[in-house]
PDB file of N, CA and C in Angstrom:
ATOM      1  N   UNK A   1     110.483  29.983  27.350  1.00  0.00           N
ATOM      2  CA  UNK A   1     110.181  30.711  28.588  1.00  0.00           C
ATOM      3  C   UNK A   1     109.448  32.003  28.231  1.00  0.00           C
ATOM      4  N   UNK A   2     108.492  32.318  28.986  1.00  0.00           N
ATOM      5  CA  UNK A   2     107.511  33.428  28.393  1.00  0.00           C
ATOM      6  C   UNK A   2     108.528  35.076  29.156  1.00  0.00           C
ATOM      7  N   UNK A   3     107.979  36.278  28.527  1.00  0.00           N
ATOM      8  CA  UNK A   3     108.810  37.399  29.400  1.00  0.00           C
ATOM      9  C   UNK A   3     109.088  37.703  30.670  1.00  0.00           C
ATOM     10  N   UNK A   4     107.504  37.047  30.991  1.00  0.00           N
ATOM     11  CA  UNK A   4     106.535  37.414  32.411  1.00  0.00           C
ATOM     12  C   UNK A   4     107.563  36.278  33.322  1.00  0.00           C
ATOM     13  N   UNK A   5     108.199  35.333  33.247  1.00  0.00           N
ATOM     14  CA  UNK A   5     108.541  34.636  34.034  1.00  0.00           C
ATOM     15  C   UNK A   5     110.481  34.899  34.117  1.00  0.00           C
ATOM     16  N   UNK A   6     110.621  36.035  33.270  1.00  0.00           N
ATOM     17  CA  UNK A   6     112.364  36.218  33.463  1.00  0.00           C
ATOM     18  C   UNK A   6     112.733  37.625  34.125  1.00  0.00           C
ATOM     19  N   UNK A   7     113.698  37.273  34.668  1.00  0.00           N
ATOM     20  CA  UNK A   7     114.422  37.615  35.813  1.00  0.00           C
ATOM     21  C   UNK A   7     115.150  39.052  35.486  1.00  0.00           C
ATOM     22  N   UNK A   8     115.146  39.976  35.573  1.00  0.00           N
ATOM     23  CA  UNK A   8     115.676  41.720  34.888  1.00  0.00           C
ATOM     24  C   UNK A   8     116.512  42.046  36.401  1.00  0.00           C
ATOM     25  N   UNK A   9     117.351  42.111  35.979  1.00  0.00           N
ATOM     26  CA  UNK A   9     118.253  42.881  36.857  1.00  0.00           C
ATOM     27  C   UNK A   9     119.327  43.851  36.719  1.00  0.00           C
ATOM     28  N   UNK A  10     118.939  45.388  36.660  1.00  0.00           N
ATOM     29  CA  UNK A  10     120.410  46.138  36.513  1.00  0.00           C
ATOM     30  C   UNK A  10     121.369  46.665  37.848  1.00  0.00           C
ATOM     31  N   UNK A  11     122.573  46.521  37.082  1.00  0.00           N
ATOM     32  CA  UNK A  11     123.321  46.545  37.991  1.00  0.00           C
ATOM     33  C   UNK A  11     124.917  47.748  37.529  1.00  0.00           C
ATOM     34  N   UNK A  12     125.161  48.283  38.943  1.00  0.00           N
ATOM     35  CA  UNK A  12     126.235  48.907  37.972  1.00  0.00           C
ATOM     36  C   UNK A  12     127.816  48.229  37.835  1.00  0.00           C
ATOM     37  N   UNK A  13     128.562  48.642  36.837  1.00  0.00           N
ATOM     38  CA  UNK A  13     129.782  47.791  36.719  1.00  0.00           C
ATOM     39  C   UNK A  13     130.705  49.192  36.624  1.00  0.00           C
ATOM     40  N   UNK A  14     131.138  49.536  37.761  1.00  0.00           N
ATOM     41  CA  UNK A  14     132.186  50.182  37.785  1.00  0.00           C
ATOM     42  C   UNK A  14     133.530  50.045  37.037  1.00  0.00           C
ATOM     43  N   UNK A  15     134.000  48.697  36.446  1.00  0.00           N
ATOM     44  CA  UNK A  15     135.230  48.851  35.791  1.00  0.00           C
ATOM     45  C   UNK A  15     134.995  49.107  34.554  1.00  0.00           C
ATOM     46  N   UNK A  16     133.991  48.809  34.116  1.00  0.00           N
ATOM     47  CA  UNK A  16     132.970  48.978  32.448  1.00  0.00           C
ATOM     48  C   UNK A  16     132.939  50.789  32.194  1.00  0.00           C
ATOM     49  N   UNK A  17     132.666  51.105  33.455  1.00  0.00           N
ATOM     50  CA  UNK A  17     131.586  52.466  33.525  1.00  0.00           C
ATOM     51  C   UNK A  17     130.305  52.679  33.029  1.00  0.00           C
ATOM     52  N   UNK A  18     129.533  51.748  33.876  1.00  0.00           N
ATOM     53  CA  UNK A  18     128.263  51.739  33.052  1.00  0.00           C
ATOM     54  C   UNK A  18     127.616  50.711  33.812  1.00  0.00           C
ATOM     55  N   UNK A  19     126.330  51.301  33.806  1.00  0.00           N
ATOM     56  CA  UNK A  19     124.463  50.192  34.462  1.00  0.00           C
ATOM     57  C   UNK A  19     124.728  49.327  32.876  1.00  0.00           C
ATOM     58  N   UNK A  20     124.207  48.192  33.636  1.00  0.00           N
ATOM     59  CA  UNK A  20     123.720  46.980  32.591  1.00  0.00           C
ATOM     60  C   UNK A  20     122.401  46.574  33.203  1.00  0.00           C
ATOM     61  N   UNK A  21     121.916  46.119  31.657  1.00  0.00           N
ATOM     62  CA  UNK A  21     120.545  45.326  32.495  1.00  0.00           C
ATOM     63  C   UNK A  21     120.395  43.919  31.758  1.00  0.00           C
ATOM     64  N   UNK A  22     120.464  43.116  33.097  1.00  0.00           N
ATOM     65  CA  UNK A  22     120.452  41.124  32.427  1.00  0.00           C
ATOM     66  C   UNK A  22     119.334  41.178  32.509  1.00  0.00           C
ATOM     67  N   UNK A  23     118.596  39.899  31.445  1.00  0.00           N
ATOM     68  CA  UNK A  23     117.360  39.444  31.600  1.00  0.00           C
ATOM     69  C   UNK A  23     118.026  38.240  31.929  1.00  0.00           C
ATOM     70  N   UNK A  24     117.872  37.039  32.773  1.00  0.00           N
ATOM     71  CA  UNK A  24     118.129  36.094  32.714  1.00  0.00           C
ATOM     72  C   UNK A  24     119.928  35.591  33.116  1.00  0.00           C
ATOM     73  N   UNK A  25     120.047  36.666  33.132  1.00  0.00           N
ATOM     74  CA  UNK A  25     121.515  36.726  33.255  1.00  0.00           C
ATOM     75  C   UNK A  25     122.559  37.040  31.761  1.00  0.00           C
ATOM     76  N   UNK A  26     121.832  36.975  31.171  1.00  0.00           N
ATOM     77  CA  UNK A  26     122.243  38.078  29.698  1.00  0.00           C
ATOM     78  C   UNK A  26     122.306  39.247  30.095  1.00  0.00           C
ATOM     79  N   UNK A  27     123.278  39.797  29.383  1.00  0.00           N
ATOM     80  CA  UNK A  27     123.158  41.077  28.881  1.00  0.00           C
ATOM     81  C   UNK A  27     122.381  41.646  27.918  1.00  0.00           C
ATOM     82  N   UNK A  28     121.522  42.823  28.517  1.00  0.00           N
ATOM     83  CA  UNK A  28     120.392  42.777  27.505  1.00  0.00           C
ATOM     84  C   UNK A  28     120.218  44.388  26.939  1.00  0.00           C
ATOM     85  N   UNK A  29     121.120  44.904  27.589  1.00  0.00           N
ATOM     86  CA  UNK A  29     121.907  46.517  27.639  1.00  0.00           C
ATOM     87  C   UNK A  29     122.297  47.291  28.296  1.00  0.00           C
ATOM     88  N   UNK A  30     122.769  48.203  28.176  1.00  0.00           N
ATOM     89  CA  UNK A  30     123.731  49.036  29.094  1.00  0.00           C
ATOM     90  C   UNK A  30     123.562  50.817  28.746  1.00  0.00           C
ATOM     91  N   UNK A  31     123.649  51.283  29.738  1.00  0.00           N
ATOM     92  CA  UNK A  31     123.962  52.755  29.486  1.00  0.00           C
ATOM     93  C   UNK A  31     125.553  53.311  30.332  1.00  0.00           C
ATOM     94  N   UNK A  32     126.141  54.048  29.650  1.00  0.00           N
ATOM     95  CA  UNK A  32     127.570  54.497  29.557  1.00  0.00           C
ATOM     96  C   UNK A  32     127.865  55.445  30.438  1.00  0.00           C
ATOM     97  N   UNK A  33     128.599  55.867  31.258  1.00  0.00           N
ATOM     98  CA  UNK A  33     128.985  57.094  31.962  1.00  0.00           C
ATOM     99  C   UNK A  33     130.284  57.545  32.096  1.00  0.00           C
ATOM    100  N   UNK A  34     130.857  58.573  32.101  1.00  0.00           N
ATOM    101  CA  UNK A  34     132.330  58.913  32.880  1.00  0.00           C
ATOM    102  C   UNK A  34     131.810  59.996  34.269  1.00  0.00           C
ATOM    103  N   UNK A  35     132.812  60.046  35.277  1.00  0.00           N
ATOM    104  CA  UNK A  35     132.216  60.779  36.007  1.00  0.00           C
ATOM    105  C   UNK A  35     133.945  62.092  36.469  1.00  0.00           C
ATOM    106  N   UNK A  36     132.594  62.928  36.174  1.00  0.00           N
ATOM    107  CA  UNK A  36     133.404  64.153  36.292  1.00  0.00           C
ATOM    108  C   UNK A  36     133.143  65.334  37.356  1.00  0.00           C
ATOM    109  N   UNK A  37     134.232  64.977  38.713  1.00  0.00           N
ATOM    110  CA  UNK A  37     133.699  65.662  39.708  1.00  0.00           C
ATOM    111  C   UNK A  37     132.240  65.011  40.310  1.00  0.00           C
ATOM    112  N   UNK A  38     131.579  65.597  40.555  1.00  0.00           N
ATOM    113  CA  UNK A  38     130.623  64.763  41.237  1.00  0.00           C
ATOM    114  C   UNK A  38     129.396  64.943  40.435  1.00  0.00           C
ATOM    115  N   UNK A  39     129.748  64.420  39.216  1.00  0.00           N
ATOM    116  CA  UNK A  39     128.654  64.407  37.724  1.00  0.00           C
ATOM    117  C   UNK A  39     128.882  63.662  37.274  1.00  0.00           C
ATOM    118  N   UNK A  40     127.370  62.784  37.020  1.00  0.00           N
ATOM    119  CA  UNK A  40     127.848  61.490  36.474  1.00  0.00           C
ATOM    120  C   UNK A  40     126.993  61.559  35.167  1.00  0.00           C
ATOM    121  N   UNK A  41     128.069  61.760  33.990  1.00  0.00           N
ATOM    122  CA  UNK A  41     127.501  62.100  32.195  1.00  0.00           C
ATOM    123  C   UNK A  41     126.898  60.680  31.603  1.00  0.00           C
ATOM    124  N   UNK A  42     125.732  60.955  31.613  1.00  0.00           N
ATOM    125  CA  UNK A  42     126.032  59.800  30.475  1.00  0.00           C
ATOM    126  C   UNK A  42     125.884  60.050  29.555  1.00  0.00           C
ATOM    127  N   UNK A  43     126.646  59.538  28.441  1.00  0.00           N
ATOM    128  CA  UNK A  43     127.132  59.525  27.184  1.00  0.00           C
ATOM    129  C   UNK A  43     126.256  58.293  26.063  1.00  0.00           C
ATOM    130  N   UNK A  44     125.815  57.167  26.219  1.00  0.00           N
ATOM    131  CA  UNK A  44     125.399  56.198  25.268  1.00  0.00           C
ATOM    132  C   UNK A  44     124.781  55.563  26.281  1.00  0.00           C
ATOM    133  N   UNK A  45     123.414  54.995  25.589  1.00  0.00           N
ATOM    134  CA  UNK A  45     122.852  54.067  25.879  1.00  0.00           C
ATOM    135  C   UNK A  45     121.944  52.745  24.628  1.00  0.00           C
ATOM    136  N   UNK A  46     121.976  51.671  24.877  1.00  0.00           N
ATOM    137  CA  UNK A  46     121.648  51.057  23.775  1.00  0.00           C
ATOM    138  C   UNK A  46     120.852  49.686  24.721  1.00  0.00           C
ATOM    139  N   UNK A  47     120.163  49.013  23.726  1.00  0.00           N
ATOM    140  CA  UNK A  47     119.191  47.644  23.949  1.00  0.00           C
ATOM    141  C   UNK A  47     119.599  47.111  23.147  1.00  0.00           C
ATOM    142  N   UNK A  48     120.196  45.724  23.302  1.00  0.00           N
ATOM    143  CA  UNK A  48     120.083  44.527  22.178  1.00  0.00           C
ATOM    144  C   UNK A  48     118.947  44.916  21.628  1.00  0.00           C
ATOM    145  N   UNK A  49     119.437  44.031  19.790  1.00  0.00           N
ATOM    146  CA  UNK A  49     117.971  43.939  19.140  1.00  0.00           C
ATOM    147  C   UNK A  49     116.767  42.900  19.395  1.00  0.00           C
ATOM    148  N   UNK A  50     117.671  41.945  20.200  1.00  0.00           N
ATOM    149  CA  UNK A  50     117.064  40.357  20.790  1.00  0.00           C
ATOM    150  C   UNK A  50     115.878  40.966  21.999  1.00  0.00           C
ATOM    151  N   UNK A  51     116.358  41.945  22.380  1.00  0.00           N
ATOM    152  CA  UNK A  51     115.457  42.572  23.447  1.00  0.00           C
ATOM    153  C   UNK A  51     114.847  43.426  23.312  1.00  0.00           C
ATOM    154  N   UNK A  52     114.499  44.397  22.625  1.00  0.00           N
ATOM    155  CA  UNK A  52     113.815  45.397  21.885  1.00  0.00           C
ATOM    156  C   UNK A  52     112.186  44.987  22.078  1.00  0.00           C
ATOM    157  N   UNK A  53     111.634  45.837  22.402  1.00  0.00           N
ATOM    158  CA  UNK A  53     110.381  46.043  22.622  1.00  0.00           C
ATOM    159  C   UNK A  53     109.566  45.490  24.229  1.00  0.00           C
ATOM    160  N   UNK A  54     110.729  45.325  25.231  1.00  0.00           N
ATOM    161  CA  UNK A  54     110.086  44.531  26.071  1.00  0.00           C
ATOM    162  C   UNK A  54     110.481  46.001  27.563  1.00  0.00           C
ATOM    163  N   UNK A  55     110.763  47.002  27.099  1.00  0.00           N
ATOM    164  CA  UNK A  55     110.585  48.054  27.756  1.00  0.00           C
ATOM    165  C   UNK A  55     111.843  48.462  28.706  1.00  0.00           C
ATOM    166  N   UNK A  56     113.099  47.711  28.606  1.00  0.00           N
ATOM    167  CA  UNK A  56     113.699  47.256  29.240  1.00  0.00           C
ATOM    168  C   UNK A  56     115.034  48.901  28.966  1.00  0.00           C
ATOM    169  N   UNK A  57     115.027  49.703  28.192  1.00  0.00           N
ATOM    170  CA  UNK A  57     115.595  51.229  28.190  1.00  0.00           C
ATOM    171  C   UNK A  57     115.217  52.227  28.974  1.00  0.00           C
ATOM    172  N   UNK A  58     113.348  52.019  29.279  1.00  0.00           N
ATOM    173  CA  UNK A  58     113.575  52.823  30.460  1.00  0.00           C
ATOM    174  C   UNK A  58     113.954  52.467  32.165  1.00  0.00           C
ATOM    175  N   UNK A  59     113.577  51.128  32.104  1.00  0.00           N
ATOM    176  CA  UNK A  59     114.084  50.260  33.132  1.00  0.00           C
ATOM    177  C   UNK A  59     115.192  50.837  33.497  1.00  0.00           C
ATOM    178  N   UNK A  60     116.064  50.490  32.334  1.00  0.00           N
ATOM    179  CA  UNK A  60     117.399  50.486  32.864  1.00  0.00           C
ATOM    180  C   UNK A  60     118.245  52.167  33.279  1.00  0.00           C
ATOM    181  N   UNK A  61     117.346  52.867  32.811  1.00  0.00           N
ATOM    182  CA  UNK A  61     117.837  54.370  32.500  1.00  0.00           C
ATOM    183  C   UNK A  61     117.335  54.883  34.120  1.00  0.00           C
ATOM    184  N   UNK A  62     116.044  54.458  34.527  1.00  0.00           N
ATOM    185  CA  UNK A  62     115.752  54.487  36.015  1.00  0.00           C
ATOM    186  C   UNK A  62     116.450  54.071  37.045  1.00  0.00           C
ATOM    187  N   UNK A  63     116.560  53.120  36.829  1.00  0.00           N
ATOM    188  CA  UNK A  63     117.473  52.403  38.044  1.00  0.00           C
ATOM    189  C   UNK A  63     119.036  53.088  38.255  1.00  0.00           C
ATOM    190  N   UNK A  64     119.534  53.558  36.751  1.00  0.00           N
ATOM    191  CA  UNK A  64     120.677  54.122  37.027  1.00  0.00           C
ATOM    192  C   UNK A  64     120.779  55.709  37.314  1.00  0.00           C
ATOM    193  N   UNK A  65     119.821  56.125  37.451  1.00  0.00           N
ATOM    194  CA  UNK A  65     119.556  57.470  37.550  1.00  0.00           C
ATOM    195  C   UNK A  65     118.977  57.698  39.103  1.00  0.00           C
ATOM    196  N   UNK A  66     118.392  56.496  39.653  1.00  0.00           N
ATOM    197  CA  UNK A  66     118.296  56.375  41.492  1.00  0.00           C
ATOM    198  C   UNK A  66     119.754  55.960  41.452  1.00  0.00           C
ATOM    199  N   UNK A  67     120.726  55.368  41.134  1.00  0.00           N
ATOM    200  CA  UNK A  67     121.553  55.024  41.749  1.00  0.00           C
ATOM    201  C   UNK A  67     122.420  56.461  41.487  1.00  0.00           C
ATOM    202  N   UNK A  68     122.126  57.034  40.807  1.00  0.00           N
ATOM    203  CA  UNK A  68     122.973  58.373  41.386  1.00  0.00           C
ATOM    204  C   UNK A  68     122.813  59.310  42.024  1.00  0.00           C
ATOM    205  N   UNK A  69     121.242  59.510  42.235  1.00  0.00           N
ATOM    206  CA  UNK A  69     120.852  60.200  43.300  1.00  0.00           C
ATOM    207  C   UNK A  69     121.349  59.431  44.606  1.00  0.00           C
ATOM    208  N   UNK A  70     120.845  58.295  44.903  1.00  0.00           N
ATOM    209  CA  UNK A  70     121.874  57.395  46.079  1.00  0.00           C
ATOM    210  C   UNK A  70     123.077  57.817  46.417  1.00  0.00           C
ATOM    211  N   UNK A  71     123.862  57.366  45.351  1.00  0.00           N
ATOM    212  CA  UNK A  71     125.260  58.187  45.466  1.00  0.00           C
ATOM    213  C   UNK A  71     125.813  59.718  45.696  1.00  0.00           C
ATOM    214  N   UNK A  72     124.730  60.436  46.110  1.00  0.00           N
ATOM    215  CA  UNK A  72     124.839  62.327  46.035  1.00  0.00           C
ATOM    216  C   UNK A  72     125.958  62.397  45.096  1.00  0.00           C
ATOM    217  N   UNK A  73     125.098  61.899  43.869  1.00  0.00           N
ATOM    218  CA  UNK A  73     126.054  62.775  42.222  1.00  0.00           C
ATOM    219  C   UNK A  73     124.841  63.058  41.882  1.00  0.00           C
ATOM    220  N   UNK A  74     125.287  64.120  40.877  1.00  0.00           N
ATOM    221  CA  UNK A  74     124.392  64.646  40.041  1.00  0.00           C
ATOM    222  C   UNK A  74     124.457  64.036  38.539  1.00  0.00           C
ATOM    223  N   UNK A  75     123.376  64.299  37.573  1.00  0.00           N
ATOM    224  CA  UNK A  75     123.333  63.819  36.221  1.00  0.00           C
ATOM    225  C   UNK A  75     123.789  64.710  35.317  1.00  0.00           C
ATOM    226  N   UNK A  76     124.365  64.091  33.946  1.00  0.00           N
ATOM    227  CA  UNK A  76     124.586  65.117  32.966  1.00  0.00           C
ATOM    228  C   UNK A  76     123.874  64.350  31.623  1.00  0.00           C
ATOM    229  N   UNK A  77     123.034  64.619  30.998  1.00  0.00           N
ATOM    230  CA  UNK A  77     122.087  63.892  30.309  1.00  0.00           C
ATOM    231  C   UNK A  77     122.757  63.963  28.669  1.00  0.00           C
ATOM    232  N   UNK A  78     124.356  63.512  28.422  1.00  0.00           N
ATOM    233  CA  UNK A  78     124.666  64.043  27.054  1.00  0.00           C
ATOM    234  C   UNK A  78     123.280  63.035  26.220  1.00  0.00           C
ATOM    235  N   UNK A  79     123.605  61.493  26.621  1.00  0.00           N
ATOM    236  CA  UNK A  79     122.691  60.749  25.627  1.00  0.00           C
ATOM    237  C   UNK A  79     121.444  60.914  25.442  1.00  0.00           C
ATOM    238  N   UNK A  80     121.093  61.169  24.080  1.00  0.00           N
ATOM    239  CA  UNK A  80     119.376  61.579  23.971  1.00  0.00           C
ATOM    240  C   UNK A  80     118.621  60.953  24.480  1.00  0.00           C
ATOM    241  N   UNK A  81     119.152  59.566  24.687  1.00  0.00           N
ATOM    242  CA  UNK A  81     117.521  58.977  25.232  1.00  0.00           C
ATOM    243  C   UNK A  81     117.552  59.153  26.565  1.00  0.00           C
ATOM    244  N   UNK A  82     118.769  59.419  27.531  1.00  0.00           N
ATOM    245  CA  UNK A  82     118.420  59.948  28.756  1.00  0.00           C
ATOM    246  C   UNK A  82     117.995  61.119  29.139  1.00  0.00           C
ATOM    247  N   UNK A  83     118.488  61.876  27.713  1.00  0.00           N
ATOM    248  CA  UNK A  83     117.686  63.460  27.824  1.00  0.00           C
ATOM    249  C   UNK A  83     116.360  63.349  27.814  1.00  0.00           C
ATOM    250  N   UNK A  84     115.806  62.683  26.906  1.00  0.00           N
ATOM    251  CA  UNK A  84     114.513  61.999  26.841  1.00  0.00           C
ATOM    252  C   UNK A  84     113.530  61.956  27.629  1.00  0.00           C
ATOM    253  N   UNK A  85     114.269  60.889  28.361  1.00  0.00           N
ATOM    254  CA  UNK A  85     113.475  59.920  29.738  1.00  0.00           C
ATOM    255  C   UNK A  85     113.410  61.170  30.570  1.00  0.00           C
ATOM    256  N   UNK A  86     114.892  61.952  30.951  1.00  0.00           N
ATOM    257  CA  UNK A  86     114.391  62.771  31.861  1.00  0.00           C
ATOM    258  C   UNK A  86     113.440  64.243  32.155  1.00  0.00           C
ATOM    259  N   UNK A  87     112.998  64.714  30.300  1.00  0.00           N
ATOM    260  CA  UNK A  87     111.872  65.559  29.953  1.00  0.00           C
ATOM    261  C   UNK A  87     110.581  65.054  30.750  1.00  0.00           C
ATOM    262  N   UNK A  88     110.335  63.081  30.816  1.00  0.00           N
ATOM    263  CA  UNK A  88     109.498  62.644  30.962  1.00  0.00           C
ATOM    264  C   UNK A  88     109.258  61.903  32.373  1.00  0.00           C
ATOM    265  N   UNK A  89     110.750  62.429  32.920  1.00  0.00           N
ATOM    266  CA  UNK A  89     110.388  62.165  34.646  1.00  0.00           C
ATOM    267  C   UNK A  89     111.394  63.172  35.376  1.00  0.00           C
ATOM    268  N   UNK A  90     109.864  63.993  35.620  1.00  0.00           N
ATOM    269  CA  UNK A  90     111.000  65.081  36.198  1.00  0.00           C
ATOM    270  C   UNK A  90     111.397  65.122  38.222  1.00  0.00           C
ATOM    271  N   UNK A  91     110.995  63.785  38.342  1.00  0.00           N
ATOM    272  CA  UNK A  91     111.659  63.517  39.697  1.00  0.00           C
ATOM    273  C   UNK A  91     113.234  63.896  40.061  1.00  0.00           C
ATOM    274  N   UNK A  92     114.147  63.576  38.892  1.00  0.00           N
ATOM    275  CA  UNK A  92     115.029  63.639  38.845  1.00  0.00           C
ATOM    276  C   UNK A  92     115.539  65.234  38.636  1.00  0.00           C
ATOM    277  N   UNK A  93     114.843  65.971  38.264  1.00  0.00           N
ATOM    278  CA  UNK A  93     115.154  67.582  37.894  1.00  0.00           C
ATOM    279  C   UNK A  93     116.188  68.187  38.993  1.00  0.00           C
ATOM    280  N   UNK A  94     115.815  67.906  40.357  1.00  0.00           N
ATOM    281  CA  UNK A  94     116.442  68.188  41.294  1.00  0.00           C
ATOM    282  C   UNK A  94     117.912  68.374  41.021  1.00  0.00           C
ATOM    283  N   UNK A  95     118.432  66.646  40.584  1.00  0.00           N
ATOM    284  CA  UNK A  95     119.961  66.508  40.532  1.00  0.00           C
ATOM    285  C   UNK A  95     120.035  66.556  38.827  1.00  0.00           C
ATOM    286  N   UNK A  96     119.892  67.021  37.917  1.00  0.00           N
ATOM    287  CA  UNK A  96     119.870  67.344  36.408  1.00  0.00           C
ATOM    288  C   UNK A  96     120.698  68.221  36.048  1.00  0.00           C
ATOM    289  N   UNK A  97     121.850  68.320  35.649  1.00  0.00           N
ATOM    290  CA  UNK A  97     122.936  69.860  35.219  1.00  0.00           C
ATOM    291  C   UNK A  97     122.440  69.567  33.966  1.00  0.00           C
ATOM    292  N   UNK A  98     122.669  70.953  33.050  1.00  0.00           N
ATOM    293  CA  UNK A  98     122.343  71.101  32.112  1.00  0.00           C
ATOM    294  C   UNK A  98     123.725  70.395  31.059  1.00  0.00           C
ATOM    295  N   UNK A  99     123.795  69.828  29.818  1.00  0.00           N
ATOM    296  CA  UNK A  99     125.153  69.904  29.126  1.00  0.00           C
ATOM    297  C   UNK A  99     125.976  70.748  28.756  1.00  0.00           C
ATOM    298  N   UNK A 100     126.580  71.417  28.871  1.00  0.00           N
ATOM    299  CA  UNK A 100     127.616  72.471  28.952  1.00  0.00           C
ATOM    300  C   UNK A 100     128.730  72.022  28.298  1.00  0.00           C
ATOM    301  N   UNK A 101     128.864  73.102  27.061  1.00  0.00           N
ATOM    302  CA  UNK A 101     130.235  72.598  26.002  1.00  0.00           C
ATOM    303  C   UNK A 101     131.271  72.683  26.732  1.00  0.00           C
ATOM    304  N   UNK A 102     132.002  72.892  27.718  1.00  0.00           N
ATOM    305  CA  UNK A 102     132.923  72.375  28.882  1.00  0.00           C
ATOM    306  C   UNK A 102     132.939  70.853  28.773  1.00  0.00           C
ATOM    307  N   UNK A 103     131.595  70.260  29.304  1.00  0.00           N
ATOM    308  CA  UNK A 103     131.593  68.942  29.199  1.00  0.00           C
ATOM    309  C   UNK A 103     131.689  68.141  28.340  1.00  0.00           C
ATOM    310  N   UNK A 104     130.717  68.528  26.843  1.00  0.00           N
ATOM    311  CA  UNK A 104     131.269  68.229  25.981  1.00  0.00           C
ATOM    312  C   UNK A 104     132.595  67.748  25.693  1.00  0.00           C
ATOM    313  N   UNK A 105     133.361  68.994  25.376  1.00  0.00           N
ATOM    314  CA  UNK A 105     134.766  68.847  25.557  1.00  0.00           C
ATOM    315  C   UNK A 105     135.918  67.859  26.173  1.00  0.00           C
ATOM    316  N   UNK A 106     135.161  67.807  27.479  1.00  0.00           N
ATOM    317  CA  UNK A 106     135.977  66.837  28.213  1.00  0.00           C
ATOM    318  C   UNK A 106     135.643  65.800  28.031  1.00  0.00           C
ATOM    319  N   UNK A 107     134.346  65.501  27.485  1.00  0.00           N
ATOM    320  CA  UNK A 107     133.633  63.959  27.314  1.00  0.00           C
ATOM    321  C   UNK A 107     134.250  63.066  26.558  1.00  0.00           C
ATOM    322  N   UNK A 108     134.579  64.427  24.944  1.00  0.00           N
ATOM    323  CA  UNK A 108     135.186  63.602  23.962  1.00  0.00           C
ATOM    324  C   UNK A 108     136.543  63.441  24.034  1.00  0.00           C
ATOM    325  N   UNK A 109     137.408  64.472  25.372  1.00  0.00           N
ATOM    326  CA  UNK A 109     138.885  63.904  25.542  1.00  0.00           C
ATOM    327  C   UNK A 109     138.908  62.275  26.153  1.00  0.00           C
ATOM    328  N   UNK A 110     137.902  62.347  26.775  1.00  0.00           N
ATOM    329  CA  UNK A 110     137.708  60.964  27.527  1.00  0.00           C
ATOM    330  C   UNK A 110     137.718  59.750  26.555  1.00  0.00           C
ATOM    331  N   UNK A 111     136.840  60.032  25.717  1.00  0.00           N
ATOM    332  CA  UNK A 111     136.228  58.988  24.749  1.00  0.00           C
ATOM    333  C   UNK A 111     137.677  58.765  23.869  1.00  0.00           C
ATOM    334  N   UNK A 112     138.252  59.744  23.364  1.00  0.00           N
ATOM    335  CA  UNK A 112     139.066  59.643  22.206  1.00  0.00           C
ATOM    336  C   UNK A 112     140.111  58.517  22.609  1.00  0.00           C
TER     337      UNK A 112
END
């Protein structure tokens, strides 16, 4: 099956905490969040290596970043590549908090 003819869909999974994005109905990656107050951090994001190069990180980093503007939350950009993306789309600036070692803090009580 060629790229051009498969099916990309992200979606969020609230019990996960975290946007995924299927190609085909695979999982083809995900980006991570906890939400704190009405901030939604994300923390990790990753692409299979099976999927790598087919553009599918910023895809997925978009879609979950309208879905929080949707939701009136704001972003907290710990993961670099969402820090990244959002240097490089500053639509989102609006709802953008800066990372704040507060959050930090609480991120990694979360995680631990």
């Amino acid at each position: 099956m060629s790229e051009s003819s498969s099916t990309t869909v992200v979606e969020r999974v609230d019990a996960e905490r975290r946007y995924e994005i299927l190609v085909d109905g695979e999982r083809a990656g995900l980006t991570a969040y906890r939400d704190l107050g009405a901030q939604r951090v994300f923390f990790h994001t990753e692409v299979d290596e099976a999927f790598a190069g087919r553009g599918l990180a910023p895809q997925l980093v978009q879609q979950a970043l309208a879905d929080v503007r949707a939701s009136g939350m704001r972003i907290v950009p710990v993961c670099p590549y969402v820090a990244k993306f959002l240097k490089r789309h500053d639509e989102f600036a609006d709802i953008t908090d800066p990372v704040m070692p507060e959050v930090l803090r609480w991120l990694k009580a979360q995680l631990d």
